[in-house]
PDB file of N, CA and C in Angstrom:
ATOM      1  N   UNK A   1     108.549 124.811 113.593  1.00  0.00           N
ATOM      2  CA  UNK A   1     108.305 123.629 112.790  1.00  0.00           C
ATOM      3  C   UNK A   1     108.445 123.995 111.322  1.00  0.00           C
ATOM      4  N   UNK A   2     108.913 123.344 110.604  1.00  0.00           N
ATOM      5  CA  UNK A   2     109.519 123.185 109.021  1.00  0.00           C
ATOM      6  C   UNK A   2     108.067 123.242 108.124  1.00  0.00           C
ATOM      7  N   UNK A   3     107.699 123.725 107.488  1.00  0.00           N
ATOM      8  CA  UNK A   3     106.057 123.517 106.498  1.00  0.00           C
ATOM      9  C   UNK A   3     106.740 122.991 105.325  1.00  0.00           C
ATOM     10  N   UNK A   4     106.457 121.829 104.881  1.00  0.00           N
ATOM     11  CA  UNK A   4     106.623 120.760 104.068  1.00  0.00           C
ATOM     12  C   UNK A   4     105.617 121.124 103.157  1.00  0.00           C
ATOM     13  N   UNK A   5     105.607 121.137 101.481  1.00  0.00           N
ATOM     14  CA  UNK A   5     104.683 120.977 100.424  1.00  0.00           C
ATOM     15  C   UNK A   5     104.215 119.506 100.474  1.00  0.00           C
ATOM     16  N   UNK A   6     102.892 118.919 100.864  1.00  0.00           N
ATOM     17  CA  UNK A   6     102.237 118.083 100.937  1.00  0.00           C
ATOM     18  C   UNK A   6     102.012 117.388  99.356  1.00  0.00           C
ATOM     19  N   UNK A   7     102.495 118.317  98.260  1.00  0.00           N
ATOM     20  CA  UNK A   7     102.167 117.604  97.063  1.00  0.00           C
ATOM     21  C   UNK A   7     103.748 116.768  96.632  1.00  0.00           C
ATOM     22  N   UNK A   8     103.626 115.910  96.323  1.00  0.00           N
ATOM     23  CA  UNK A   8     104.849 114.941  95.968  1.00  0.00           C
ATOM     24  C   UNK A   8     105.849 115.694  94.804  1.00  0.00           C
ATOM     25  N   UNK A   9     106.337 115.110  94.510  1.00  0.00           N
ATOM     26  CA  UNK A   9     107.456 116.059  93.247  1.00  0.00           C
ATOM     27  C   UNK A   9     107.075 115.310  92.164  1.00  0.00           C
ATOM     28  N   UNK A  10     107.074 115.989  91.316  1.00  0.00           N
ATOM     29  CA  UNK A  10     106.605 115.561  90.259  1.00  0.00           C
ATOM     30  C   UNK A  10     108.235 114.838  89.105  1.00  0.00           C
ATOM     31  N   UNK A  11     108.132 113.607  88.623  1.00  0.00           N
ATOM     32  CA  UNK A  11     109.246 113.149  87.823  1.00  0.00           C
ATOM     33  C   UNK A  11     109.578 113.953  86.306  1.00  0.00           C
ATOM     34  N   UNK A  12     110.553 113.673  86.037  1.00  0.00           N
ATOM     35  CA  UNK A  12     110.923 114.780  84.697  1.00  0.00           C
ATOM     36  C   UNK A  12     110.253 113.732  83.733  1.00  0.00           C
ATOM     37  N   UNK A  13     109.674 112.244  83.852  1.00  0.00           N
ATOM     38  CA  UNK A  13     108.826 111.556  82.785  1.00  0.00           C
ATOM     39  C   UNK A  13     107.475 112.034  83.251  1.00  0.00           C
ATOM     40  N   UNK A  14     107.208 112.221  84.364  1.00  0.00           N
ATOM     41  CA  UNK A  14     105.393 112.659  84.112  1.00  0.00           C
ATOM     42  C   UNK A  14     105.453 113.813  83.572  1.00  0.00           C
ATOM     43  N   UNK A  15     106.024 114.872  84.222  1.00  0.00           N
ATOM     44  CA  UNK A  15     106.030 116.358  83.213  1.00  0.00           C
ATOM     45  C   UNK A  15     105.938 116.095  81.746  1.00  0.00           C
ATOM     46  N   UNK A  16     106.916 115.277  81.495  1.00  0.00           N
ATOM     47  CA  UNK A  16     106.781 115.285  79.701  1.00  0.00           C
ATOM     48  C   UNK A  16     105.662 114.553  79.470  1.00  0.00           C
ATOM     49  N   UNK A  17     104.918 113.818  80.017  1.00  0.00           N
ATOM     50  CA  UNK A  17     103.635 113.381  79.365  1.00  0.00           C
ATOM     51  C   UNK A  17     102.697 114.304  79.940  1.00  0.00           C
ATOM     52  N   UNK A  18     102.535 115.207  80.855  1.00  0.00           N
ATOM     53  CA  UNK A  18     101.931 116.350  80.697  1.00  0.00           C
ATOM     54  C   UNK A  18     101.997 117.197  79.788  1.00  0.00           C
ATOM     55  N   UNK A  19     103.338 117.609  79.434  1.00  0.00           N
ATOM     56  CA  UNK A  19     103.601 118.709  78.215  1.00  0.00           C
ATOM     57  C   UNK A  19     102.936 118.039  76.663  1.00  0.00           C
ATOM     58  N   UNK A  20     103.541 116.734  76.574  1.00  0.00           N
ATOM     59  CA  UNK A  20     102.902 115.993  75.650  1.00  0.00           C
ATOM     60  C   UNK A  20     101.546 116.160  75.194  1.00  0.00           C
ATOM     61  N   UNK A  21     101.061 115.515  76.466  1.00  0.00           N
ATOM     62  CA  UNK A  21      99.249 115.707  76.249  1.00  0.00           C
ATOM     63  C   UNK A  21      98.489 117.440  76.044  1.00  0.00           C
ATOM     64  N   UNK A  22      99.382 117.870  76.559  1.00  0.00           N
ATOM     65  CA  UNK A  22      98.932 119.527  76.783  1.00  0.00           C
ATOM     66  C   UNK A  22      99.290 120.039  75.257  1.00  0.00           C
ATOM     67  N   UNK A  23     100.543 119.588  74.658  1.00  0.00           N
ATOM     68  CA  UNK A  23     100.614 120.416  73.375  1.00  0.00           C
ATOM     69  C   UNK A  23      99.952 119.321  72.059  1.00  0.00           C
ATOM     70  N   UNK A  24      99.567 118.133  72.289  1.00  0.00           N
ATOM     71  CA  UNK A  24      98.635 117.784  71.849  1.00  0.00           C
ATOM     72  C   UNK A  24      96.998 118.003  71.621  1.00  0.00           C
ATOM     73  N   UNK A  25      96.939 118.286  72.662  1.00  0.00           N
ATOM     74  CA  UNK A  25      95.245 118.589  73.187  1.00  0.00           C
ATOM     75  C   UNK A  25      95.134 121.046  72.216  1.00  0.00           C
ATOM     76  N   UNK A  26      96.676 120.922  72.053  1.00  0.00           N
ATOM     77  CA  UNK A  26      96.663 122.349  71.679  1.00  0.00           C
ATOM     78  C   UNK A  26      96.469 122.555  69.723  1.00  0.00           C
ATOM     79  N   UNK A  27      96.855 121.211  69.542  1.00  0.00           N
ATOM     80  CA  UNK A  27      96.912 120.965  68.249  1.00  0.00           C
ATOM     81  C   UNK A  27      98.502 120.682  67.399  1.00  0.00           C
ATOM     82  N   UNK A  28      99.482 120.614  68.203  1.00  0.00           N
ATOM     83  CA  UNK A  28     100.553 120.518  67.663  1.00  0.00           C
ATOM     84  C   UNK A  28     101.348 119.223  67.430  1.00  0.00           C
ATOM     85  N   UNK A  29     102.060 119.102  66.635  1.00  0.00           N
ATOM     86  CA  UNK A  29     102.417 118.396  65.913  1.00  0.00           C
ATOM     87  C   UNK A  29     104.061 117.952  67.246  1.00  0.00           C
ATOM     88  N   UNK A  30     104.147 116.767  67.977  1.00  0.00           N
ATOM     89  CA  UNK A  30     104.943 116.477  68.651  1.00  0.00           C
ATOM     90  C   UNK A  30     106.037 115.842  68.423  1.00  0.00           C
ATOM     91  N   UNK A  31     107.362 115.883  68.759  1.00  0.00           N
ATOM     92  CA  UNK A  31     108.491 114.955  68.320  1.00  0.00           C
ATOM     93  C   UNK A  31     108.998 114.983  69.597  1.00  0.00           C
ATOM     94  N   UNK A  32     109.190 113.322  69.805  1.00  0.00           N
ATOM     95  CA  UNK A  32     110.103 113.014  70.935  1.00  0.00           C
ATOM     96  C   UNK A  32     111.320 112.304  70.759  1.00  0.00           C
ATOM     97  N   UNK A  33     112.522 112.334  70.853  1.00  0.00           N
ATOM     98  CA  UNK A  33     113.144 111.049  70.674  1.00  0.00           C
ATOM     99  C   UNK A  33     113.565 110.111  72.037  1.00  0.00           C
ATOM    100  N   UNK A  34     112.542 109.185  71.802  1.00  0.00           N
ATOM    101  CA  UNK A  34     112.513 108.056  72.961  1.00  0.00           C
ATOM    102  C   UNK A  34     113.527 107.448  73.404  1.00  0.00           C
ATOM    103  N   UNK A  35     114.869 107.281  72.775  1.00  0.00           N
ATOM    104  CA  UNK A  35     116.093 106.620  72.694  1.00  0.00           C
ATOM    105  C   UNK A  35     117.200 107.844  72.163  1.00  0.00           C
ATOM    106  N   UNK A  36     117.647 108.487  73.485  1.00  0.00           N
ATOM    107  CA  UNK A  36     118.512 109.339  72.996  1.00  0.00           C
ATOM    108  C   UNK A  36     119.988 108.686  72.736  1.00  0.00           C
ATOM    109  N   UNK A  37     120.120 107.294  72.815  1.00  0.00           N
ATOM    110  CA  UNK A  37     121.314 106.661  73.290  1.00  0.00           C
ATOM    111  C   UNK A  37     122.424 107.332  71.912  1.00  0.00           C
ATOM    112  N   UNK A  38     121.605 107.441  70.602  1.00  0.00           N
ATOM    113  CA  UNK A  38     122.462 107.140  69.477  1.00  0.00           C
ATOM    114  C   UNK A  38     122.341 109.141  68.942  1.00  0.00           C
ATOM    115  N   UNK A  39     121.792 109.796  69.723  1.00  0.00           N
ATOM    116  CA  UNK A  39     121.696 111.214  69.221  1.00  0.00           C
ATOM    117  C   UNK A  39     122.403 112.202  69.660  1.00  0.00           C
ATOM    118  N   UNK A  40     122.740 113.624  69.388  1.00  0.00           N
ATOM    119  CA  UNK A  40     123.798 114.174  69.174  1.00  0.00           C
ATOM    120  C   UNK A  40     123.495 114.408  70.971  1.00  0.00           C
ATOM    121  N   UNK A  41     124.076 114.792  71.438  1.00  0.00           N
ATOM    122  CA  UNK A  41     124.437 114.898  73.091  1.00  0.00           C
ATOM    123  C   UNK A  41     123.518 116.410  72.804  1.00  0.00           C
ATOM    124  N   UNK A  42     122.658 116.409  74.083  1.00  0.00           N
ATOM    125  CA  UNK A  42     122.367 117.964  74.227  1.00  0.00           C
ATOM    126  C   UNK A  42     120.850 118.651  74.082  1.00  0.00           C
ATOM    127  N   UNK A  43     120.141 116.983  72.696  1.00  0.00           N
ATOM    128  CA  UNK A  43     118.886 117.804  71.886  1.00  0.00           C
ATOM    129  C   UNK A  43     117.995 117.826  72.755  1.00  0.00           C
ATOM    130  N   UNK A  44     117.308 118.989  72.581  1.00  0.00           N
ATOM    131  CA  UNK A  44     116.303 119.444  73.395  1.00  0.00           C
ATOM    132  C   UNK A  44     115.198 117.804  73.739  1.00  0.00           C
ATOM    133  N   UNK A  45     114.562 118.146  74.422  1.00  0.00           N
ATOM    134  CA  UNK A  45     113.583 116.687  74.560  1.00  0.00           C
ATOM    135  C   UNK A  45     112.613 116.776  73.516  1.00  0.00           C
ATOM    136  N   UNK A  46     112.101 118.014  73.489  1.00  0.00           N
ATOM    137  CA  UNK A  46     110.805 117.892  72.509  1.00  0.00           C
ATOM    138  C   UNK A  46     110.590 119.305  71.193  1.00  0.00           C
ATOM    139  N   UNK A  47     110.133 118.831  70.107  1.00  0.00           N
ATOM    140  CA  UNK A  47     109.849 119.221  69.270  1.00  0.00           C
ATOM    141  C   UNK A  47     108.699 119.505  69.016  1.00  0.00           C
ATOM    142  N   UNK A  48     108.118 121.313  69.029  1.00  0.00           N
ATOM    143  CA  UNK A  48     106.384 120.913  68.598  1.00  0.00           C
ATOM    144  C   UNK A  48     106.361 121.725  67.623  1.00  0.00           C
ATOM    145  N   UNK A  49     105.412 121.563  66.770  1.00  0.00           N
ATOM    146  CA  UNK A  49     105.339 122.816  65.451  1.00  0.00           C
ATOM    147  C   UNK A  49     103.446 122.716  65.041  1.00  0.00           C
ATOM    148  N   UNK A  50     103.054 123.709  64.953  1.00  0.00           N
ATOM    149  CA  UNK A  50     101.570 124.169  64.779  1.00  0.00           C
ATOM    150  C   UNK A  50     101.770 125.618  63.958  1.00  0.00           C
ATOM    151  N   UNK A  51     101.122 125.769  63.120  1.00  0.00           N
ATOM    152  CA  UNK A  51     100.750 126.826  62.033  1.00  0.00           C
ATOM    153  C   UNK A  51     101.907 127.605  61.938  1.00  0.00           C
ATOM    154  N   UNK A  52     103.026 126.792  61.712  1.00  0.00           N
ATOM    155  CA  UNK A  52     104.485 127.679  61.019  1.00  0.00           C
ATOM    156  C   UNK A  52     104.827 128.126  62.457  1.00  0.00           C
ATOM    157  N   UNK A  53     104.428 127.892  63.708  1.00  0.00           N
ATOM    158  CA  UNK A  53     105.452 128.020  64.541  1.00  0.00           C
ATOM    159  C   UNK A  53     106.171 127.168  65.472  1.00  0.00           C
ATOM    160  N   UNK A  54     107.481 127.190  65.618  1.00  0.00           N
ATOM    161  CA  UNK A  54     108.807 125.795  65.785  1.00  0.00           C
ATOM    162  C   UNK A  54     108.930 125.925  67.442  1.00  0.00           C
ATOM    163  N   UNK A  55     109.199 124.935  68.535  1.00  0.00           N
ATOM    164  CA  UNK A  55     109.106 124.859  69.686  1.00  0.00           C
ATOM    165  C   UNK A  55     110.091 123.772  70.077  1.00  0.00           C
ATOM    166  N   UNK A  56     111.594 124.449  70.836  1.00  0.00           N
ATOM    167  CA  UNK A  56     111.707 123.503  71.252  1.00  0.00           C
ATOM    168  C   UNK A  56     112.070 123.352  72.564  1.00  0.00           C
ATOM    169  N   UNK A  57     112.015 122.330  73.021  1.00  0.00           N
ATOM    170  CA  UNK A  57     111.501 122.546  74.727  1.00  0.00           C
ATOM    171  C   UNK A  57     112.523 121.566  75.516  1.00  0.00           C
ATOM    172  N   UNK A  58     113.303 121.835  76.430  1.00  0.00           N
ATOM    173  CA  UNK A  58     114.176 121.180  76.991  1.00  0.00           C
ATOM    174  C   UNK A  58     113.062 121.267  78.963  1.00  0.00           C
ATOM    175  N   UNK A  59     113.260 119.897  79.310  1.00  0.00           N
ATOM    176  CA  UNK A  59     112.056 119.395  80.106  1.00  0.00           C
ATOM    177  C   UNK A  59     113.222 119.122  81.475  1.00  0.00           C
ATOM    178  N   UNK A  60     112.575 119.648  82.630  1.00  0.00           N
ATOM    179  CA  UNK A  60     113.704 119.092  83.958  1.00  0.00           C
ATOM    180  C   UNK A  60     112.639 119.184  84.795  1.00  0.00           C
ATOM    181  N   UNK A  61     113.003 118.102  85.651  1.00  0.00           N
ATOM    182  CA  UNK A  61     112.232 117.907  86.925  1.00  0.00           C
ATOM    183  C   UNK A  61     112.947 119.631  87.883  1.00  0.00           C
ATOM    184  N   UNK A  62     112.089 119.794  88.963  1.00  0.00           N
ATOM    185  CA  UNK A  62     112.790 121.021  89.685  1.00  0.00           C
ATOM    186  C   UNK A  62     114.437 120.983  90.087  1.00  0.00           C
ATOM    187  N   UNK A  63     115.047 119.813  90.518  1.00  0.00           N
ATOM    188  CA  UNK A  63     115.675 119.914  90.727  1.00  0.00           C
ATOM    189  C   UNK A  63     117.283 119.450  90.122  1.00  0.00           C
ATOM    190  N   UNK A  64     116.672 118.730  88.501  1.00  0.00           N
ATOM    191  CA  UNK A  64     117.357 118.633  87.400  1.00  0.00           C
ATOM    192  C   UNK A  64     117.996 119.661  87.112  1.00  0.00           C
ATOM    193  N   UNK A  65     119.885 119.275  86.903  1.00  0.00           N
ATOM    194  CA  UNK A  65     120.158 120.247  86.201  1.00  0.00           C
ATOM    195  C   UNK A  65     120.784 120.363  84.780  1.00  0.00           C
ATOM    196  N   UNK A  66     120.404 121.498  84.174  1.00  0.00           N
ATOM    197  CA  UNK A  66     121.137 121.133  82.829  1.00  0.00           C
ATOM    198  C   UNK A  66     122.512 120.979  82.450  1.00  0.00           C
ATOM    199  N   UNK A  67     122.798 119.707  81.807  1.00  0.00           N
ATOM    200  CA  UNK A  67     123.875 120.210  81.162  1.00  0.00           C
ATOM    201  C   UNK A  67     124.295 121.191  80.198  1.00  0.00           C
ATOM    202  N   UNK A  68     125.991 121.086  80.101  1.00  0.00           N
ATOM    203  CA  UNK A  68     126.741 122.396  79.502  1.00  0.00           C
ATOM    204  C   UNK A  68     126.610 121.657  77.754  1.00  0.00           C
ATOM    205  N   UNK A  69     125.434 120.541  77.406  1.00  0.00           N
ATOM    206  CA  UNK A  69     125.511 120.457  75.879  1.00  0.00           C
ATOM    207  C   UNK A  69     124.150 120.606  75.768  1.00  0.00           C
ATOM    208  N   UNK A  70     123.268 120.777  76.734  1.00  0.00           N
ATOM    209  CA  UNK A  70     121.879 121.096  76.597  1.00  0.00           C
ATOM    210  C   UNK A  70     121.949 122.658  76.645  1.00  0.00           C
ATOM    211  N   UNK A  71     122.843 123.040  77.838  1.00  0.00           N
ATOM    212  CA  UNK A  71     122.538 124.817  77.497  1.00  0.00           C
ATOM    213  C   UNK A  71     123.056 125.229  76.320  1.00  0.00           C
ATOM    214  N   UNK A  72     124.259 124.386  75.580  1.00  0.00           N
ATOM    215  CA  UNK A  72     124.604 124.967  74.632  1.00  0.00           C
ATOM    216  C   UNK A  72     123.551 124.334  73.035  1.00  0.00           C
ATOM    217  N   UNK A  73     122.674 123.471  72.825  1.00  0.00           N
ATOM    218  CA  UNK A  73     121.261 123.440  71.724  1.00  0.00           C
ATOM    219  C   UNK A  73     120.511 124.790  72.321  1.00  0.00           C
ATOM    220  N   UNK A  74     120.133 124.846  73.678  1.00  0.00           N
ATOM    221  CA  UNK A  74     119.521 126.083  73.620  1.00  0.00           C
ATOM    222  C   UNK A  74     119.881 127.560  73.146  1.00  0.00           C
ATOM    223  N   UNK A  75     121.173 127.616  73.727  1.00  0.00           N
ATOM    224  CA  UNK A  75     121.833 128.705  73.551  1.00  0.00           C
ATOM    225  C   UNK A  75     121.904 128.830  72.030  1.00  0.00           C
ATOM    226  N   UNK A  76     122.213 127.846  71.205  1.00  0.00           N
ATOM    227  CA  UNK A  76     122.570 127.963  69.693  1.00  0.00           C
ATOM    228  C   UNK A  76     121.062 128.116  68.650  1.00  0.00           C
ATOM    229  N   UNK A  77     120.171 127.428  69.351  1.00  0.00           N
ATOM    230  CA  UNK A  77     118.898 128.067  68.687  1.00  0.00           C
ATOM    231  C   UNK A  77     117.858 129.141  68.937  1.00  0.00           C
ATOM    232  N   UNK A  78     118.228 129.505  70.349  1.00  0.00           N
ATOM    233  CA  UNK A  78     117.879 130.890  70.711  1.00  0.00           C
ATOM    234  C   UNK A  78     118.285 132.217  69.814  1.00  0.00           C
ATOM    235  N   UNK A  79     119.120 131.910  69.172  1.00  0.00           N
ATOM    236  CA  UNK A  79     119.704 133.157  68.481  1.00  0.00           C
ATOM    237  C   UNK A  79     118.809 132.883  66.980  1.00  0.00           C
ATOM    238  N   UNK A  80     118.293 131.984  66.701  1.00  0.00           N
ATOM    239  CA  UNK A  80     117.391 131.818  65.582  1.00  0.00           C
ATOM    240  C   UNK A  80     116.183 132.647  65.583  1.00  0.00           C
ATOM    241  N   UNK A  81     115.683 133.296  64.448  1.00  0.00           N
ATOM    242  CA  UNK A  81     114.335 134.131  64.508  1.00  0.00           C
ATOM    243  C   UNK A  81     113.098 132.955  64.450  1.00  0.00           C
ATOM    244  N   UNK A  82     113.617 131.870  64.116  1.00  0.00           N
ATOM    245  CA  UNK A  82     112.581 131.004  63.241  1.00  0.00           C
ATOM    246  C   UNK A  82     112.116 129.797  64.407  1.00  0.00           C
ATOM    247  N   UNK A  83     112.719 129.991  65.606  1.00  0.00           N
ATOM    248  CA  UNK A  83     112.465 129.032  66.225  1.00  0.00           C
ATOM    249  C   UNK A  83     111.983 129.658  68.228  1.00  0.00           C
ATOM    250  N   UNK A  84     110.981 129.178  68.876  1.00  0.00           N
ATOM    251  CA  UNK A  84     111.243 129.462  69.964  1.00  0.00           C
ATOM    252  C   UNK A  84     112.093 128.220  70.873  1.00  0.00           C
ATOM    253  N   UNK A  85     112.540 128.484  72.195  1.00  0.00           N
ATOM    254  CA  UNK A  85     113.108 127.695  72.724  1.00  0.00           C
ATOM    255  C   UNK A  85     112.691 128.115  74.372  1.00  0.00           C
ATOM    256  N   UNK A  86     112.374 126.882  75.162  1.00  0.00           N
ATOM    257  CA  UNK A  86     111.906 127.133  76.430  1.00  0.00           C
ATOM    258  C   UNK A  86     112.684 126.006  77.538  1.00  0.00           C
ATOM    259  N   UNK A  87     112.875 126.229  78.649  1.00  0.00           N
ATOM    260  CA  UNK A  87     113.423 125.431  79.765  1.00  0.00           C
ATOM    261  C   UNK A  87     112.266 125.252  80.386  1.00  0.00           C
ATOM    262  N   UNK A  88     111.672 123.779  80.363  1.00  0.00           N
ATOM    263  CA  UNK A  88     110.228 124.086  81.512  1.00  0.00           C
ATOM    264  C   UNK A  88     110.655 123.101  82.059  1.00  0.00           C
ATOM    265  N   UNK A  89     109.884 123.579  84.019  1.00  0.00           N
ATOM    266  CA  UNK A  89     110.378 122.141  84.993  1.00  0.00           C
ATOM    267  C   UNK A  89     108.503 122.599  85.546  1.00  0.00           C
ATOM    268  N   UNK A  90     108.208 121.855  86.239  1.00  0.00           N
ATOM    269  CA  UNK A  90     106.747 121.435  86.174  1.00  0.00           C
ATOM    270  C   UNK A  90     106.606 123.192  86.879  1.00  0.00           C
ATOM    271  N   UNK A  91     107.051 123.529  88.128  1.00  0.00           N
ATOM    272  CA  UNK A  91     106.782 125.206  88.287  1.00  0.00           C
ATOM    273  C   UNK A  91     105.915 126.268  87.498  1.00  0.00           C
ATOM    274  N   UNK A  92     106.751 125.505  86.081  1.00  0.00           N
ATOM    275  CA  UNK A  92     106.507 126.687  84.590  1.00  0.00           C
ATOM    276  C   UNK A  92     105.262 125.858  84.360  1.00  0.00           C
ATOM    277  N   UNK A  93     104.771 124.906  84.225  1.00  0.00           N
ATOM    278  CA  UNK A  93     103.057 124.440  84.216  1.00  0.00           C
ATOM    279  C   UNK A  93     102.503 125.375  83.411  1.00  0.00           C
ATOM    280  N   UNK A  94     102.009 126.469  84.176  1.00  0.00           N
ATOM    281  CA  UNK A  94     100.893 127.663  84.141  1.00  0.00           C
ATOM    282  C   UNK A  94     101.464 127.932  82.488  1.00  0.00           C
ATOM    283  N   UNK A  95     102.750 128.577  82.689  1.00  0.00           N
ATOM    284  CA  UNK A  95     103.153 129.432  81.302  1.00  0.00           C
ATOM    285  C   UNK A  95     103.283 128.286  80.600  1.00  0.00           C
ATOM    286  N   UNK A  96     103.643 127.144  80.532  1.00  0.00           N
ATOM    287  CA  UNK A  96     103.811 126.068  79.436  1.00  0.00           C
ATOM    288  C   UNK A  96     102.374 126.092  78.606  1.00  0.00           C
ATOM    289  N   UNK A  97     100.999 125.987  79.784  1.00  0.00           N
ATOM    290  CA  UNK A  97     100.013 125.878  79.256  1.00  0.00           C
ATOM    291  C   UNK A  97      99.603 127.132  78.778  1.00  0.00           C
ATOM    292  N   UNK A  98      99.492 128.559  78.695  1.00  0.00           N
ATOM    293  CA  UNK A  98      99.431 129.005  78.119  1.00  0.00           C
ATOM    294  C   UNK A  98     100.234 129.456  76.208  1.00  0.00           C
ATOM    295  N   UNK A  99     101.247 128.927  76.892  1.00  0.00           N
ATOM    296  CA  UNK A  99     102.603 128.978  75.245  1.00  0.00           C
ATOM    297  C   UNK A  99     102.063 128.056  74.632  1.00  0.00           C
ATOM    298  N   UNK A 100     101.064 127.028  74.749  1.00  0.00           N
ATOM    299  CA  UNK A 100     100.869 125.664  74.354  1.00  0.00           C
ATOM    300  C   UNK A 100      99.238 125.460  73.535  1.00  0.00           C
ATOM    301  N   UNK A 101      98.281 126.316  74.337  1.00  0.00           N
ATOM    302  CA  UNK A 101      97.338 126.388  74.210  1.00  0.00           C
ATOM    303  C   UNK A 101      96.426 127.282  73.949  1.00  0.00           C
ATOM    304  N   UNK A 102      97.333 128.635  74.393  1.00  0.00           N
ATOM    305  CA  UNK A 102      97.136 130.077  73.593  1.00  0.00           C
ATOM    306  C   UNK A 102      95.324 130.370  74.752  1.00  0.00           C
ATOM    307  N   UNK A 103      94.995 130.827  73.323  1.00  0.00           N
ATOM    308  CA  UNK A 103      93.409 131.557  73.471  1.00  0.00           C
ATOM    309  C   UNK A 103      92.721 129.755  74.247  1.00  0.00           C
ATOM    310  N   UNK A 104      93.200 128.702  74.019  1.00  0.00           N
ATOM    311  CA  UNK A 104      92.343 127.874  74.515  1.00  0.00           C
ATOM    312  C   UNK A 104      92.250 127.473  75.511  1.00  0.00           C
ATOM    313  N   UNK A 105      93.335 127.993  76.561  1.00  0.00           N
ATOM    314  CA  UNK A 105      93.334 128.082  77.705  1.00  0.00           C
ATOM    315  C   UNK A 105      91.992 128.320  78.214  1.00  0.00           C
ATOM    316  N   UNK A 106      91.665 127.548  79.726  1.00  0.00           N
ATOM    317  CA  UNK A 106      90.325 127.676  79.836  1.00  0.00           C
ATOM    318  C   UNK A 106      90.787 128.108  81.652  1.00  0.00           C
ATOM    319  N   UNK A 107      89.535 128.764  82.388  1.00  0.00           N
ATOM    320  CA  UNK A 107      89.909 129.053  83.527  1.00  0.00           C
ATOM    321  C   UNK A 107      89.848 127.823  84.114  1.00  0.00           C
ATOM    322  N   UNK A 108      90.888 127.007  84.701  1.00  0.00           N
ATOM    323  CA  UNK A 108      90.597 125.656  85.857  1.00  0.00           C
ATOM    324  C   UNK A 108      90.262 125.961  87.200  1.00  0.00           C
TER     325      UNK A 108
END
């Protein structure tokens, strides 16, 4: 018999209002753009910045895949000293909330 994960999948819009609330609740300063219709093909989903450090975070459900103009914003600001850059799909949870919340991580 097949063992099925009993927990549902999570959508690439609830994740981002998880990440949302999580790097909110961390103290950071959030940018989303809600209407990508008119923006350059590729930009990461989210923008966070807290005490001089830059975050930008490209968001996929598990089984989302990226495109070749999203790997290439990542790829092009990865090589920056001044900026981090992360791929999170809900999996990464744990490490999101720690990159997010640091020392305030609490044991759940």
């Amino acid at each position: 018999m097949k063992k099925t994960n009993s927990l549902p999948a999570i959508t690439e819009k609830e994740f981002m209002d998880e990440v949302v609330e999580t790097a909110q609740l961390g103290g950071w300063l959030v940018y989303h753009t809600y209407d990508s219709r008119r923006s350059q093909a590729g930009f990461p989903d989210l923008v966070m910045v807290r005490h001089g450090r830059v975050i930008f975070a490209e968001l996929k459900s598990e089984k989302g895949r990226i495109r070749p103009e999203q790997q290439l914003w990542l790829d092009e600001l990865m090589k920056s000293d001044a900026v981090e850059t992360f791929l999170w799909r809900p999996s990464d949870s744990e490490t999101m909330r720690k990159t997010l919340l640091g020392q305030r991580l609490l044991a759940q």
